[in-house]
N, C-alpha and C. Protein backbone atom coordinates (compact mmCIF):
# COMPACT_ATOMS: atom_id res chain seq x y z
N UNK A 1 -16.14 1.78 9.23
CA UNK A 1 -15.52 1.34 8.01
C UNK A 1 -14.36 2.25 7.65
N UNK A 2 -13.62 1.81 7.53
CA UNK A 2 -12.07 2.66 6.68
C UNK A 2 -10.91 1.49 6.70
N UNK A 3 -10.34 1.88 5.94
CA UNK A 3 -8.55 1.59 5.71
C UNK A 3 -7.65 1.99 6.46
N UNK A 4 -7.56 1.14 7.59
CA UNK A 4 -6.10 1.69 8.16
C UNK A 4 -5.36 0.95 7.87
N UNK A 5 -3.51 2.02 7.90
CA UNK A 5 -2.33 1.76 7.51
C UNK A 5 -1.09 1.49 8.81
N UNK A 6 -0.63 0.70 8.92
CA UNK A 6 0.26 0.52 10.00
C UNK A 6 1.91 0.72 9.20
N UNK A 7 2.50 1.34 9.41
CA UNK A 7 4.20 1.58 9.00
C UNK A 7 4.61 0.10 9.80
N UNK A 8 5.77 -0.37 9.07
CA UNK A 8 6.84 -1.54 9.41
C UNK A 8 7.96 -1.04 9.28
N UNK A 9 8.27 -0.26 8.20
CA UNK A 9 9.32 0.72 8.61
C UNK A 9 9.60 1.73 7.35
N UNK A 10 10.62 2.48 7.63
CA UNK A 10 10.51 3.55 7.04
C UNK A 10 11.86 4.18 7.06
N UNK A 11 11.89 5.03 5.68
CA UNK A 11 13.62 5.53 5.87
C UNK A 11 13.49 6.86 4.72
N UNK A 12 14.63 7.39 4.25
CA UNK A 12 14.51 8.11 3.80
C UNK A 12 14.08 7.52 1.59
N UNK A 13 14.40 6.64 1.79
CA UNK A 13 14.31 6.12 0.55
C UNK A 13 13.74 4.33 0.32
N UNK A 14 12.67 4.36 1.62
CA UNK A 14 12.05 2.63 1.24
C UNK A 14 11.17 3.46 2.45
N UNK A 15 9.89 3.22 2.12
CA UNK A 15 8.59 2.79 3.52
C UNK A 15 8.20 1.49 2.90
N UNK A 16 7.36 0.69 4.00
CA UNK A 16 6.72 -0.34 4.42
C UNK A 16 5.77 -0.04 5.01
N UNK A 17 4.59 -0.79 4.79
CA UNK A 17 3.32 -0.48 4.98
C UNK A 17 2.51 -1.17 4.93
N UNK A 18 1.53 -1.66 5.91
CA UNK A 18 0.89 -3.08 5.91
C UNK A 18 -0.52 -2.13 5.89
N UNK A 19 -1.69 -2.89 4.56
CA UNK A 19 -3.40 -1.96 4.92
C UNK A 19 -4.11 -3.34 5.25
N UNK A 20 -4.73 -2.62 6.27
CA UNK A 20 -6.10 -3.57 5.92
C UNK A 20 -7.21 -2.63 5.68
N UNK A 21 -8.35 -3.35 5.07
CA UNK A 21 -9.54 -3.12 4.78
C UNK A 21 -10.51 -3.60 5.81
N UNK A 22 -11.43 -2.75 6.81
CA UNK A 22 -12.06 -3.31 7.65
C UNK A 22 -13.49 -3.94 7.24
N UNK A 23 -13.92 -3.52 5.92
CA UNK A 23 -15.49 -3.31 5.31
C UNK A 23 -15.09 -3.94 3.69
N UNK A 24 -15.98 -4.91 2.92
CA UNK A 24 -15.93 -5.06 1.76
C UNK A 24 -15.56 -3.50 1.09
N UNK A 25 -16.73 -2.84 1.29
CA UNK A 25 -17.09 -1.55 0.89
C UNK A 25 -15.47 -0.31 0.72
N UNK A 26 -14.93 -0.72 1.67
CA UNK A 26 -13.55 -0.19 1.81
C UNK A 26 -12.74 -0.03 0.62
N UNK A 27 -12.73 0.76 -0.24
CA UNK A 27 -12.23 0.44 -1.76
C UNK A 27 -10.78 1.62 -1.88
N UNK A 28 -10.47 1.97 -0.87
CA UNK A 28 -9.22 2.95 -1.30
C UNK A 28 -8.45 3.20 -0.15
N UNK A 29 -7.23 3.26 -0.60
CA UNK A 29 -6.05 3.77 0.15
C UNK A 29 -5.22 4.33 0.39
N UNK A 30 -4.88 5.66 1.10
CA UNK A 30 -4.04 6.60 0.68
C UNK A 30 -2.64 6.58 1.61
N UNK A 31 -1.19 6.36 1.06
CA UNK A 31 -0.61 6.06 1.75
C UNK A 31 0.57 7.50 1.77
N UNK A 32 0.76 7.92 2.66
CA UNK A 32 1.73 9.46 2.48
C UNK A 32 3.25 8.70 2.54
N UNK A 33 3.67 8.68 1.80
CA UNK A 33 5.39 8.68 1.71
C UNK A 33 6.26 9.24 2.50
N UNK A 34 6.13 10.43 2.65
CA UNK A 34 6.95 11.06 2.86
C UNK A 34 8.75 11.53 2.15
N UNK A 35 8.54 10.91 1.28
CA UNK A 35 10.01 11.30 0.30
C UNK A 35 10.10 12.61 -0.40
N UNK A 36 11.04 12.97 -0.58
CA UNK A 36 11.70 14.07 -1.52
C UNK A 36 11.30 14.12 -2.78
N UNK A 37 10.56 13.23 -3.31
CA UNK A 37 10.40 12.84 -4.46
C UNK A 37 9.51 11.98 -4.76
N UNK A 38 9.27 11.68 -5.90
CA UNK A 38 7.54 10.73 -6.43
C UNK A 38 8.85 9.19 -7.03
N UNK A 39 8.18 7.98 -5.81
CA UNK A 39 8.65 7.02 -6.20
C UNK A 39 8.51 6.22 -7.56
N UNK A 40 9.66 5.82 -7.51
CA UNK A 40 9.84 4.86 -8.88
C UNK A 40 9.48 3.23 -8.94
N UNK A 41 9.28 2.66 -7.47
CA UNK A 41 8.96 1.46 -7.25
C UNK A 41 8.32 1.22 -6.08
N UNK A 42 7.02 0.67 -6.53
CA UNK A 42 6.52 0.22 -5.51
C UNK A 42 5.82 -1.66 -6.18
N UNK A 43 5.51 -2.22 -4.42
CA UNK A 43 5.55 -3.37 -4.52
C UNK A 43 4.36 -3.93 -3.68
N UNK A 44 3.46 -4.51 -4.26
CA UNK A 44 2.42 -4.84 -3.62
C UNK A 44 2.37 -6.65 -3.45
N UNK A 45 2.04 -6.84 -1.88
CA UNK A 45 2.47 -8.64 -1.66
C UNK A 45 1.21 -8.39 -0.73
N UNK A 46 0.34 -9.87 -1.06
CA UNK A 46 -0.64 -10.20 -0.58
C UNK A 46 -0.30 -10.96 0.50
N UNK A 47 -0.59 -10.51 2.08
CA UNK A 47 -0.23 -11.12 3.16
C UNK A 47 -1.64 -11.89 3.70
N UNK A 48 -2.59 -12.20 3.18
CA UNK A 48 -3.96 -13.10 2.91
C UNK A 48 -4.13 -13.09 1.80
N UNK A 49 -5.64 -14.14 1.71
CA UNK A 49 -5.67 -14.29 0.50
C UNK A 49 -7.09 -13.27 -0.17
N UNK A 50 -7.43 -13.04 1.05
CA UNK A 50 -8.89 -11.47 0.59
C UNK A 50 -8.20 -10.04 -0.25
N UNK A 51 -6.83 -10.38 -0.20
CA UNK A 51 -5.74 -9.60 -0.77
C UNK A 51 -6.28 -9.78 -2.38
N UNK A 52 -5.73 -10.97 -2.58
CA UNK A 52 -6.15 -11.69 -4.00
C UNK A 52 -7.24 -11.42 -4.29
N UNK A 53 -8.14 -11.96 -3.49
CA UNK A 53 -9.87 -11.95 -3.91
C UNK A 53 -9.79 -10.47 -4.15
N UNK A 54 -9.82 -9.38 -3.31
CA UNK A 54 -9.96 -8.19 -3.62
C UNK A 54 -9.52 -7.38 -4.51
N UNK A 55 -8.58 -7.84 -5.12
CA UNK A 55 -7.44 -7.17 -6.45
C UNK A 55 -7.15 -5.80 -5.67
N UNK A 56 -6.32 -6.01 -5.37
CA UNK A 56 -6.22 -4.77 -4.60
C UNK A 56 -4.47 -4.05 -5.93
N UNK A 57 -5.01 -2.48 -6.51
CA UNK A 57 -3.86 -2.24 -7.25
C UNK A 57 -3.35 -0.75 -7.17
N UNK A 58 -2.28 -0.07 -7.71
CA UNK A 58 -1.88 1.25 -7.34
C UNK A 58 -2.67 1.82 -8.53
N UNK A 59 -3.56 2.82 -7.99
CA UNK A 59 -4.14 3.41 -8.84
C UNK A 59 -3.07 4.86 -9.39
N UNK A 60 -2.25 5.62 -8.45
CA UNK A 60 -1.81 6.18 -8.38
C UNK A 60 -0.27 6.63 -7.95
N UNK A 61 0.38 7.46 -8.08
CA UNK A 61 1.53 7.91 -7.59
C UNK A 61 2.19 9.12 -7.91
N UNK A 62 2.07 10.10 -6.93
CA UNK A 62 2.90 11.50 -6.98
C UNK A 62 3.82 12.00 -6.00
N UNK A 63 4.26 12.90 -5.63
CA UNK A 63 5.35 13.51 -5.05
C UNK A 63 4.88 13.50 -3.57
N UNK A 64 3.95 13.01 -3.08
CA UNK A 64 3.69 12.92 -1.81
C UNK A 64 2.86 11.28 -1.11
N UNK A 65 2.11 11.17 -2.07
CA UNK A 65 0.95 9.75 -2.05
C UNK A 65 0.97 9.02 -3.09
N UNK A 66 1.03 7.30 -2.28
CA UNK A 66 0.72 6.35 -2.90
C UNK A 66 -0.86 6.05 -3.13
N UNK A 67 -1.61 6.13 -3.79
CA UNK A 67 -3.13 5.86 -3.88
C UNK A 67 -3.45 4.64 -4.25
N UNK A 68 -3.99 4.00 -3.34
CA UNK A 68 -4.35 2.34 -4.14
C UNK A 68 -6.05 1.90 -3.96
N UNK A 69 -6.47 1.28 -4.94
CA UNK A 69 -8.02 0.83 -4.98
C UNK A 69 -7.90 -0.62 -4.58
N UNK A 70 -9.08 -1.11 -4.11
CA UNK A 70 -9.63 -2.37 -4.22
C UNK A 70 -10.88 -2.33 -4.98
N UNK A 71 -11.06 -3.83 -5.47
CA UNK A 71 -12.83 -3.94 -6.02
C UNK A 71 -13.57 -4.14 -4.78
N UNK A 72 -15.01 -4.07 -4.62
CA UNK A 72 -15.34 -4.00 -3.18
C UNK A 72 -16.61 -5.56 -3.68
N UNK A 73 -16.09 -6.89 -3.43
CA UNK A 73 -16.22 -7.87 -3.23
C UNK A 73 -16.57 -7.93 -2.19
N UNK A 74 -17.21 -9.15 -2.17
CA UNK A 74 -17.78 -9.96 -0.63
C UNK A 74 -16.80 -10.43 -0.05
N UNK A 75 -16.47 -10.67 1.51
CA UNK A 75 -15.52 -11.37 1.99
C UNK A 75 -13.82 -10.80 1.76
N UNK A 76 -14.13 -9.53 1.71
CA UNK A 76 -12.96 -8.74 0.63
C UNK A 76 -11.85 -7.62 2.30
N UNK A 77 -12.75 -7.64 3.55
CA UNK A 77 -12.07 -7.81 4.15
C UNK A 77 -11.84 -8.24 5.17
N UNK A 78 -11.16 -7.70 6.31
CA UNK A 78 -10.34 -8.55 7.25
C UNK A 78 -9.64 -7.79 8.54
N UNK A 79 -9.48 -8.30 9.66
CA UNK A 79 -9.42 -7.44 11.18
C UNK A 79 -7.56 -7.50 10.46
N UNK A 80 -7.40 -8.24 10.23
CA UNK A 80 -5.56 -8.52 10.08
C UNK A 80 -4.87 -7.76 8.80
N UNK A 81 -3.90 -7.57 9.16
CA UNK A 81 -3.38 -6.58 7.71
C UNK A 81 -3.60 -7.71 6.68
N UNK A 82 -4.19 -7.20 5.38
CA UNK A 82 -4.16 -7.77 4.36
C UNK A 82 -3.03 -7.71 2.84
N UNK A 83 -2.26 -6.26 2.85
CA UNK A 83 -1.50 -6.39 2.09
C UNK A 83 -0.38 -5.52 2.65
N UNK A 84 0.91 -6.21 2.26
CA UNK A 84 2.14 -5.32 2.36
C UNK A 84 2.45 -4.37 1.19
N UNK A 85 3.17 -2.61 1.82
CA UNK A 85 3.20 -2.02 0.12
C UNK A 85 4.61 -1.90 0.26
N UNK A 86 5.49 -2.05 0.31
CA UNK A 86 6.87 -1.41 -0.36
C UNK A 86 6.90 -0.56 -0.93
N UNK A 87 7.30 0.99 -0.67
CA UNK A 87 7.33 1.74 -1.66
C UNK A 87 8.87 2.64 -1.20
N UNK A 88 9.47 2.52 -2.84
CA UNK A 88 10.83 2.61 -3.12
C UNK A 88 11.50 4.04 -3.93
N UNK A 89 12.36 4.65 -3.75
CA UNK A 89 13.61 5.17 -4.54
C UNK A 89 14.51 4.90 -5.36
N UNK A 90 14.48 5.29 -6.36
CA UNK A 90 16.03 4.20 -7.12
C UNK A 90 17.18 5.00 -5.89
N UNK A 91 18.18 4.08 -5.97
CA UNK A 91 19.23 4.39 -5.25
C UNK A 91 20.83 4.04 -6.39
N UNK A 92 21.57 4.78 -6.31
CA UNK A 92 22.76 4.67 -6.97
C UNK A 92 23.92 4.51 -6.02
N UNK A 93 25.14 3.28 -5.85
CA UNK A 93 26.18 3.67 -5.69
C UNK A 93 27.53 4.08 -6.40
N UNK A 94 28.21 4.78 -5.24
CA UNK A 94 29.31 5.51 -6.22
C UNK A 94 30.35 4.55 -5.57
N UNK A 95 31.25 4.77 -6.62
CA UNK A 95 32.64 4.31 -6.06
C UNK A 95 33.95 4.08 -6.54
């Protein structure tokens, strides 16, 4: 039983991040950033629907980790990634 995280991609100011949950029981997720800084946006998209069923939400966010919970429901998970995270930087241009 655990949460693994697969990267989709990654930069200095946006990661992508697909979790699944292998176990109902599976209720947390810790995702490392890697940024300079504690993001300002992140974005959670249900890529199934055990996504939904599970409420899966950001419990957290600091200068290194995204922390996210699920409720641990029946049928809550799944061999296939279940949610995409986006997690963002504000970005400014100059000009």
């Amino acid at each position: 039983m655990s949460v693994s995280l697969s990267t989709v991609s990654t930069s200095a100011v946006k990661k992508v991040v697909d979790v699944t949950a292998t176990a109902d029981a599976d209720t947390a997720a810790v995702i490392p950033h890697g940024m300079a800084s504690t993001p300002k946006e992140v974005t959670l998209t249900a890529l199934l629907d055990v996504a939904i069923t599970a409420r899966w939400f950001v419990a957290s966010i600091d200068g290194t980790n995204v922390n996210l919970t699920k409720t641990n429901v029946a049928s809550s998970s799944n061999a296939s990634p279940q949610l995409r995270v986006v997690i963002g930087l504000p970005h400014s241009l100059v000009g």
